[in-house]
Every structure is written in C-alpha cells, then in structure tokens.
N, C-alpha and C. Protein backbone atom coordinates (compact mmCIF):
# COMPACT_ATOMS: atom_id res chain seq x y z
N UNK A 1 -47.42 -44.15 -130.22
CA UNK A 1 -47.55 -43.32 -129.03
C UNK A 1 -46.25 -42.55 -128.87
N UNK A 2 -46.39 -41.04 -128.69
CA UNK A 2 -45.31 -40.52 -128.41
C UNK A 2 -44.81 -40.22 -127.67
N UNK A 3 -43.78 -41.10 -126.64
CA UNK A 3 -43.07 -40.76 -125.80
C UNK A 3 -41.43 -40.59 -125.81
N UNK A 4 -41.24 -40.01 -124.60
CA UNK A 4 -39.67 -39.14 -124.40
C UNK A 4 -39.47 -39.71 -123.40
N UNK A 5 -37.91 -40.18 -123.40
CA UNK A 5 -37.65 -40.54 -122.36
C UNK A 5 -35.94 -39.73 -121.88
N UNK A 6 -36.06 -39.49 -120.51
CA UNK A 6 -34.69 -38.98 -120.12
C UNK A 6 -34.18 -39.83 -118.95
N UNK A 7 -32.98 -40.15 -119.33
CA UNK A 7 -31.94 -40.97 -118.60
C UNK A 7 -31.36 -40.31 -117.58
N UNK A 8 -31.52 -40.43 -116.01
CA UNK A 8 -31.02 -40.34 -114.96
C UNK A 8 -29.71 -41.04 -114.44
N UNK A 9 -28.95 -40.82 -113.72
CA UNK A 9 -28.10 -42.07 -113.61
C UNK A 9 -28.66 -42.77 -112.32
N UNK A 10 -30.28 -42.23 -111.27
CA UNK A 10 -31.21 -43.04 -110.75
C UNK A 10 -32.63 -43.28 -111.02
N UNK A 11 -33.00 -42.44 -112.28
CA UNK A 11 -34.21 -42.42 -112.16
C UNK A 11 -34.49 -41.80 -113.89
N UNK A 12 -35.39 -42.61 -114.69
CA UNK A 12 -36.02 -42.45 -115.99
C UNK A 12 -36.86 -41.60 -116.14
N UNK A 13 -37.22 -40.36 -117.04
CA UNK A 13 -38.36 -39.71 -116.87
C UNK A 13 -39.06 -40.11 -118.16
N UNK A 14 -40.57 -40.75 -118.44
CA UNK A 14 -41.32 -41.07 -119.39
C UNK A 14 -41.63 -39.96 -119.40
N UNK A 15 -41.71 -38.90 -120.61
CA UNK A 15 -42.95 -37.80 -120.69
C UNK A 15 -44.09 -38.43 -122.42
N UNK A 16 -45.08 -38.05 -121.85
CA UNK A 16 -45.74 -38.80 -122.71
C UNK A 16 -46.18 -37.74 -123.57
N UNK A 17 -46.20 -37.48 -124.70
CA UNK A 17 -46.29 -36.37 -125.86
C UNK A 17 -47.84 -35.94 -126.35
N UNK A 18 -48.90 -37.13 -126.18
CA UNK A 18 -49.78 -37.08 -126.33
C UNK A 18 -50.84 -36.43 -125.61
N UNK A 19 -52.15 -36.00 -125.65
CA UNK A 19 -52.81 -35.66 -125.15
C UNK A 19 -54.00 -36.55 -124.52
N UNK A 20 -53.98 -37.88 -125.09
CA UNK A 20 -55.01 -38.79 -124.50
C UNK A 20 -54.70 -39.84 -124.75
N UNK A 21 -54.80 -40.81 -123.20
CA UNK A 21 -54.77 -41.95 -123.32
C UNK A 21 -55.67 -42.88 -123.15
N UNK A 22 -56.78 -43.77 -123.96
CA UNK A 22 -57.55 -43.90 -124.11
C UNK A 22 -57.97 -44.94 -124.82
N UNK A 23 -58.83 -45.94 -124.56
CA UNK A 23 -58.94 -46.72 -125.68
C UNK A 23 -58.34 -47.48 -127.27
N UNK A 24 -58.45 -46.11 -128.02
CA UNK A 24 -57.51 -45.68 -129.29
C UNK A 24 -55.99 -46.21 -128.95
N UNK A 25 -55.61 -45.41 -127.57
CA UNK A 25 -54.41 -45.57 -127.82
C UNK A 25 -53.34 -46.82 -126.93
N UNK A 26 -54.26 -47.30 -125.92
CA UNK A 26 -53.85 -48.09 -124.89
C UNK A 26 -53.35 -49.44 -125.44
N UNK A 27 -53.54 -49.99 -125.98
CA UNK A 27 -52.26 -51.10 -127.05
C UNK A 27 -50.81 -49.98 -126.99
N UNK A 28 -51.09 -49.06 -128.13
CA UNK A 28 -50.05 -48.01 -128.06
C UNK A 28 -49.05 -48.12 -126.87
N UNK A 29 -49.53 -47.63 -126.16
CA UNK A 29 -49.02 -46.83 -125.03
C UNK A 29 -48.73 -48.26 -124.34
N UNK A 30 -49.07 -49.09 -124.06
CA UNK A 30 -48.54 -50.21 -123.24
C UNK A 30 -47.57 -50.77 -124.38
N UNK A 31 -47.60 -51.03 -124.89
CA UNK A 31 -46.16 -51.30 -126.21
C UNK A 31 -45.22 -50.27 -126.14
N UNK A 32 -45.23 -49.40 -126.44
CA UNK A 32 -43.97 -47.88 -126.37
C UNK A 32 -43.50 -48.03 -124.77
N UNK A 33 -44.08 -48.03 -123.58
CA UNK A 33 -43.73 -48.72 -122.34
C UNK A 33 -42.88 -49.46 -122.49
N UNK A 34 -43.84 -50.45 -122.87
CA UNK A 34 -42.08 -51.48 -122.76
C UNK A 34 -41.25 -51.74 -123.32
N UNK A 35 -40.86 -50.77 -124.43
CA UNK A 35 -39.52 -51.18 -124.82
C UNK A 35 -39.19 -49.68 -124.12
N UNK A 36 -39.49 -48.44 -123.54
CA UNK A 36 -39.13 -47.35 -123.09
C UNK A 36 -38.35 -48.30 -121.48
N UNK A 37 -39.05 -48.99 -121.35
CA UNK A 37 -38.97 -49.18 -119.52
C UNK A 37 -38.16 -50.78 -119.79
N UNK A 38 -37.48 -50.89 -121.14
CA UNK A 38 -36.97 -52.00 -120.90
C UNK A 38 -35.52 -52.56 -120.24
N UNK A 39 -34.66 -51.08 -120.26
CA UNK A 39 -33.79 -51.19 -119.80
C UNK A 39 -33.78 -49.94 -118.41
N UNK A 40 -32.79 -49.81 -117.86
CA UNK A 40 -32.08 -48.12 -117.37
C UNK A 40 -32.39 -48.34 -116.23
N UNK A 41 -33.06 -47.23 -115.58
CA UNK A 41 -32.84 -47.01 -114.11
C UNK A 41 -34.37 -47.93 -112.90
N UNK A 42 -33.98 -48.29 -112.25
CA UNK A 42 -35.08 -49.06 -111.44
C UNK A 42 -36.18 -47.88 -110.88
N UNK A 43 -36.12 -46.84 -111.18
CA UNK A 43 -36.82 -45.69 -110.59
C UNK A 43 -37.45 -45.07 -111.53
N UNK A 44 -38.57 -45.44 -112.10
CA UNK A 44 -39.20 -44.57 -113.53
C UNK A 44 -40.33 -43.97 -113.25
N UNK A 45 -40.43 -42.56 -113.70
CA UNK A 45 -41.28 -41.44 -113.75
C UNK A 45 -41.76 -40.97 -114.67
N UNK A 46 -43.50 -41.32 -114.90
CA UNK A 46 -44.29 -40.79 -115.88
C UNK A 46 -44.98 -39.85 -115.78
N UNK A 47 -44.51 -38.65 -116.71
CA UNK A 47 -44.56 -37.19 -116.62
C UNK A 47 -45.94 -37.18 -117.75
N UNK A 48 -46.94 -36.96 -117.16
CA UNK A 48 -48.45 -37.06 -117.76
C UNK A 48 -48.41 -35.24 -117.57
N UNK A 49 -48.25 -34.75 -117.84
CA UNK A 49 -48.23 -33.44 -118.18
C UNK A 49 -48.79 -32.33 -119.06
N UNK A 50 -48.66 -33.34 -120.39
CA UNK A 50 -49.40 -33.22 -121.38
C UNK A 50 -50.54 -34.04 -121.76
N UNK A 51 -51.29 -34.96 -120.43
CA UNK A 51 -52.37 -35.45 -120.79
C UNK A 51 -53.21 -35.10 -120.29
N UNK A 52 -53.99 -34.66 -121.31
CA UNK A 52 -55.71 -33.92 -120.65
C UNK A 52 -56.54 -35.09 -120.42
N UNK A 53 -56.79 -36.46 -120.98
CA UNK A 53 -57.83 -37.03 -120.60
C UNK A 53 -57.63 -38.77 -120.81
N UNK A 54 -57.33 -39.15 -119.85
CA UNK A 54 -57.46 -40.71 -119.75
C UNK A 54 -58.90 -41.42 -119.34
N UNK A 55 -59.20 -42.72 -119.90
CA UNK A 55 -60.01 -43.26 -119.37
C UNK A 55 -60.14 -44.80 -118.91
N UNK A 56 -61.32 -45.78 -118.92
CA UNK A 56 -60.50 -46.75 -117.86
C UNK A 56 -59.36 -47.74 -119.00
N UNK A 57 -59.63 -47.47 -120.05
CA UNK A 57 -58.57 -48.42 -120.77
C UNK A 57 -57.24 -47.85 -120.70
N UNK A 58 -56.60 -46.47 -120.75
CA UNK A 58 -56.11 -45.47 -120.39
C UNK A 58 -54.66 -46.18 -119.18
N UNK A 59 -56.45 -45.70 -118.19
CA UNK A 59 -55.97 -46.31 -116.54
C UNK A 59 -55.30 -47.73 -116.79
N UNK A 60 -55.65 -48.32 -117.41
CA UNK A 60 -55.62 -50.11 -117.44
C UNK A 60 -54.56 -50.17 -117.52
N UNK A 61 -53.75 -49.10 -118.90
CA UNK A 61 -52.60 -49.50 -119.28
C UNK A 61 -51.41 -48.82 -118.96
N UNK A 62 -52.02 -47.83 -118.18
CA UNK A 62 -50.93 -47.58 -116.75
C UNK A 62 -50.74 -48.30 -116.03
N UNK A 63 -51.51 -49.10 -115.47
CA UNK A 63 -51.25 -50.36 -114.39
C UNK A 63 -50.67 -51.41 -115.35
N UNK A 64 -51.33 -51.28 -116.38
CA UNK A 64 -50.53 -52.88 -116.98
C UNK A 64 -48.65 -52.45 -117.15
N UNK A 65 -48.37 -51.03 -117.16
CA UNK A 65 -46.95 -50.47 -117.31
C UNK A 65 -46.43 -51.02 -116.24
N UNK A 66 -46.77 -50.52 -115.32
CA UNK A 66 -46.49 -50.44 -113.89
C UNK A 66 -46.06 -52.20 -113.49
N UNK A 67 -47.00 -52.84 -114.16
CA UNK A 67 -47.06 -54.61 -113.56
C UNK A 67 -46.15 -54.88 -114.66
N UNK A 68 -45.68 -54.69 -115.54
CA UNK A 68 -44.44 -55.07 -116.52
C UNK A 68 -43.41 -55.17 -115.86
N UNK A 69 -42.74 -54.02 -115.59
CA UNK A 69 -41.76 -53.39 -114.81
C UNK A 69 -41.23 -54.36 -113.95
N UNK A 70 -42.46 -54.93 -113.42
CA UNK A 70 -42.09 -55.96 -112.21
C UNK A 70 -41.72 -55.55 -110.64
N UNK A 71 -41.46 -56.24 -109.73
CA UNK A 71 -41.57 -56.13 -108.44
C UNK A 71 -40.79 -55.44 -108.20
N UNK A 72 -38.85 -55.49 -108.57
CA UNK A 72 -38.05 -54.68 -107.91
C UNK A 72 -37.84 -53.14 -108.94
N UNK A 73 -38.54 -52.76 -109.49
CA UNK A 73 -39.06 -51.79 -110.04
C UNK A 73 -40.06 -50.62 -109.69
N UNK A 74 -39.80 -49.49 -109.83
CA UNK A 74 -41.13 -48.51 -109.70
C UNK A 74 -41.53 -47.42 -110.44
N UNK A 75 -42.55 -47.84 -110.38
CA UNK A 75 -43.38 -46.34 -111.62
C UNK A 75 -44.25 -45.71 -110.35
N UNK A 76 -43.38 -43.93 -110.67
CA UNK A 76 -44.30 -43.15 -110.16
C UNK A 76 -44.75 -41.87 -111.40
N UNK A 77 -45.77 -41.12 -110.94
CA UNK A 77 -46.15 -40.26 -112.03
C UNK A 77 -45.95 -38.92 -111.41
N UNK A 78 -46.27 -38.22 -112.31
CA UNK A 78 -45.90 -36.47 -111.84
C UNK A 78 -47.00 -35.92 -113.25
N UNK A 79 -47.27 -34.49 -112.75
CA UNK A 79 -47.81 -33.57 -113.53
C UNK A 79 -48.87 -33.69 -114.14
N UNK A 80 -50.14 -34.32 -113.39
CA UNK A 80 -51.17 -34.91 -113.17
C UNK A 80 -52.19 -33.45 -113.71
N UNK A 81 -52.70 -33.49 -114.73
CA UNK A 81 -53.93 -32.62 -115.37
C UNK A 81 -54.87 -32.74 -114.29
N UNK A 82 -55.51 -31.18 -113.67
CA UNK A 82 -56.83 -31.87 -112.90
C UNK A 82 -57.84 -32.44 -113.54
N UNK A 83 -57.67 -32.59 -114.42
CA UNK A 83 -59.44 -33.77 -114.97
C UNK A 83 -58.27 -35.47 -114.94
N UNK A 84 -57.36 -35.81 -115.54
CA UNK A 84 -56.37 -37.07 -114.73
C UNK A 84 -56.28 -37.32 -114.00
N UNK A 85 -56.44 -35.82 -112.94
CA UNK A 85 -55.66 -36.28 -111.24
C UNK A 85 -57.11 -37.23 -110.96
N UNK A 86 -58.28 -36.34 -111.11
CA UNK A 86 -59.44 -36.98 -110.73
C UNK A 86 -60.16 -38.29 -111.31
N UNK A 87 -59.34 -39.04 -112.19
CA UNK A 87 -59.63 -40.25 -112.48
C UNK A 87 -58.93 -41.01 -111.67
N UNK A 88 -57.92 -40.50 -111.09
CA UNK A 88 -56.89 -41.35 -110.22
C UNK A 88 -57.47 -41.09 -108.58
N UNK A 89 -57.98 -40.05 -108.39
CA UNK A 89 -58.69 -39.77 -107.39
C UNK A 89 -60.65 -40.65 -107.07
N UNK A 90 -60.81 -41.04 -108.22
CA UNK A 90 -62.28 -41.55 -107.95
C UNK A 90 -62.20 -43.09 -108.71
N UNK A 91 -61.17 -43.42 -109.25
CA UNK A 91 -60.40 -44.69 -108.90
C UNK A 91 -59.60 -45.37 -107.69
N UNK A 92 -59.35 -44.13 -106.88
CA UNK A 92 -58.13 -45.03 -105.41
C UNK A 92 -56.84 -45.42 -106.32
N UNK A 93 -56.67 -44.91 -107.39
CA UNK A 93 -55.62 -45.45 -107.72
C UNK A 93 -54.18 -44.44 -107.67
N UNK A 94 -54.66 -43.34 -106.57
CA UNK A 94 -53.70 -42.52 -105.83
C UNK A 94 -52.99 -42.95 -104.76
N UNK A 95 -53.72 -44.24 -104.57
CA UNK A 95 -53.43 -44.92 -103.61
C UNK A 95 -52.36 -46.14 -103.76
N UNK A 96 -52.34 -46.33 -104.97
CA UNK A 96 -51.61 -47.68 -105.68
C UNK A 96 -50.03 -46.42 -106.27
N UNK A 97 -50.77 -45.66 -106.81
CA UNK A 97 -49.01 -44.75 -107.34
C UNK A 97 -48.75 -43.65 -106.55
N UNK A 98 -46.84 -43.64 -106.76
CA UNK A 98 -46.89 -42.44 -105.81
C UNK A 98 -47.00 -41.18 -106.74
N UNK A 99 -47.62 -40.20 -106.38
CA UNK A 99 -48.11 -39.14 -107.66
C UNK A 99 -47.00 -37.70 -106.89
N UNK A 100 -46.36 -37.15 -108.00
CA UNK A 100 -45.49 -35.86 -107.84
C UNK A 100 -46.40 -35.03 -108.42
N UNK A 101 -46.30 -33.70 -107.63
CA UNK A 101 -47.26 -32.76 -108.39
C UNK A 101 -46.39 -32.23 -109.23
N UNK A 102 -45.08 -31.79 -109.68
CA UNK A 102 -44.21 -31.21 -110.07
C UNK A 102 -43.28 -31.84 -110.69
N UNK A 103 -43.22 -32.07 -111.94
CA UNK A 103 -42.38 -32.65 -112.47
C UNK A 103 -40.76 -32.07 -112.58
N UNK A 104 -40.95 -30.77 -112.93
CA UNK A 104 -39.90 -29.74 -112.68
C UNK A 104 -39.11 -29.89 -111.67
N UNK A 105 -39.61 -30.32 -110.38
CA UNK A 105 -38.69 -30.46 -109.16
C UNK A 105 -38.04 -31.62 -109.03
N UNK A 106 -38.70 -32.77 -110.12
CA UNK A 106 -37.98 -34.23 -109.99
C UNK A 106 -36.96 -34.06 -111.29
N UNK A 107 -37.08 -33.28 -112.24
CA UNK A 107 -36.03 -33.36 -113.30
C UNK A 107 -35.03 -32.46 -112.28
N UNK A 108 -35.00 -31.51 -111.73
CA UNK A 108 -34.04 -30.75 -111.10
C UNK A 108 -33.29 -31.21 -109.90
N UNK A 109 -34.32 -32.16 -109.25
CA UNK A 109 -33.37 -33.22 -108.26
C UNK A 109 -32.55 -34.09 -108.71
N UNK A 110 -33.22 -34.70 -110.32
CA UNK A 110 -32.41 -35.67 -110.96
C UNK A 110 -31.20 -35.30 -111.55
N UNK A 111 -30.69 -33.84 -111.76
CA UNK A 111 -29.48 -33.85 -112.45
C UNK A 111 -29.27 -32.78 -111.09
N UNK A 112 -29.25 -32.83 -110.08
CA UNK A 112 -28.93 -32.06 -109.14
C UNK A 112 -27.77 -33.37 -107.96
C-alpha cells in the first residue's frame, strides 16, 4: 500500500497514494498504518484524496487504524472523494471521525 507520510512537529499527515481501498487491499493498508502511525505526533491525518472508492473492508480498516493508535491518540481524515464521503455518510461513520474537507488548509496550518 502506498502511503506518504509528513512529519509535523504536532500533527502527521498519512496521504494514501492509492486509489482504492478495498478488500484487495485492507490487510495492506492496515499493516502500512502501523508501522506509518508507529511513532511521531499524537495528532494523525489521513489525506484520502486520492481515493475514489472504499468499501466495507476498506471502512473496517480505517477503524481498525484508528483503534491501533489507541486512546490518547487521534486519527482524523481530510479530502474525502464524494463517492468516500458518502460511504462515511450512509455508514454514521462521520460521526465516529472528525472529517476536514481541505487538506491544503491543514498542511498550511501545520507548517504555519
């Protein structure tokens, strides 16, 4: 799974390189997680930007990211595809993350 990660001195940005997370790739992607989210900042941001299409295994292993991390930890996301936003929208699981529409404005706060 191809992810990028940028070092904040408060906050991690995951950008995920791929275009789908999914079945195929959800082992993937929950493995590259955690060694991405194993150290650095308690504030981590997954920049889904470049993902056109998740599904519930996808979803699963966003939450399973998220429950790694652990309690004094947080994963929020940004740059939500509208066909993504709306899996997160007809899941409630907009409700469980905090979602940035703009990733651009959190990399620019972060070195700001």
């Amino acid at each position: 799974m191809d992810l990028q990660s940028t070092q904040y001195s408060h906050m991690t940005i995951i950008t995920v390189g791929e275009a789908r997370i999914d079945a195929a790739a959800a082992i993937r992607f929950k493995d590259a997680m955690r060694a991405a989210t194993a150290t650095g900042a308690g504030h981590v941001v997954l920049d889904l930007s470049n993902v056109t299409f998740v599904d519930s295994s996808g979803l699963g292993a966003i939450v399973a990211a998220m429950k790694q991390m652990g309690g004094a930890r947080r994963l929020d996301l940004a740059g939500l595809t509208p066909d993504v936003a709306k899996v997160f929208r007809l899941t409630r699981m907009e409700s469980v993350f905090t979602i940035h529409d703009d990733i651009l404005d959190l990399r620019s706060r972060a070195t700001g």
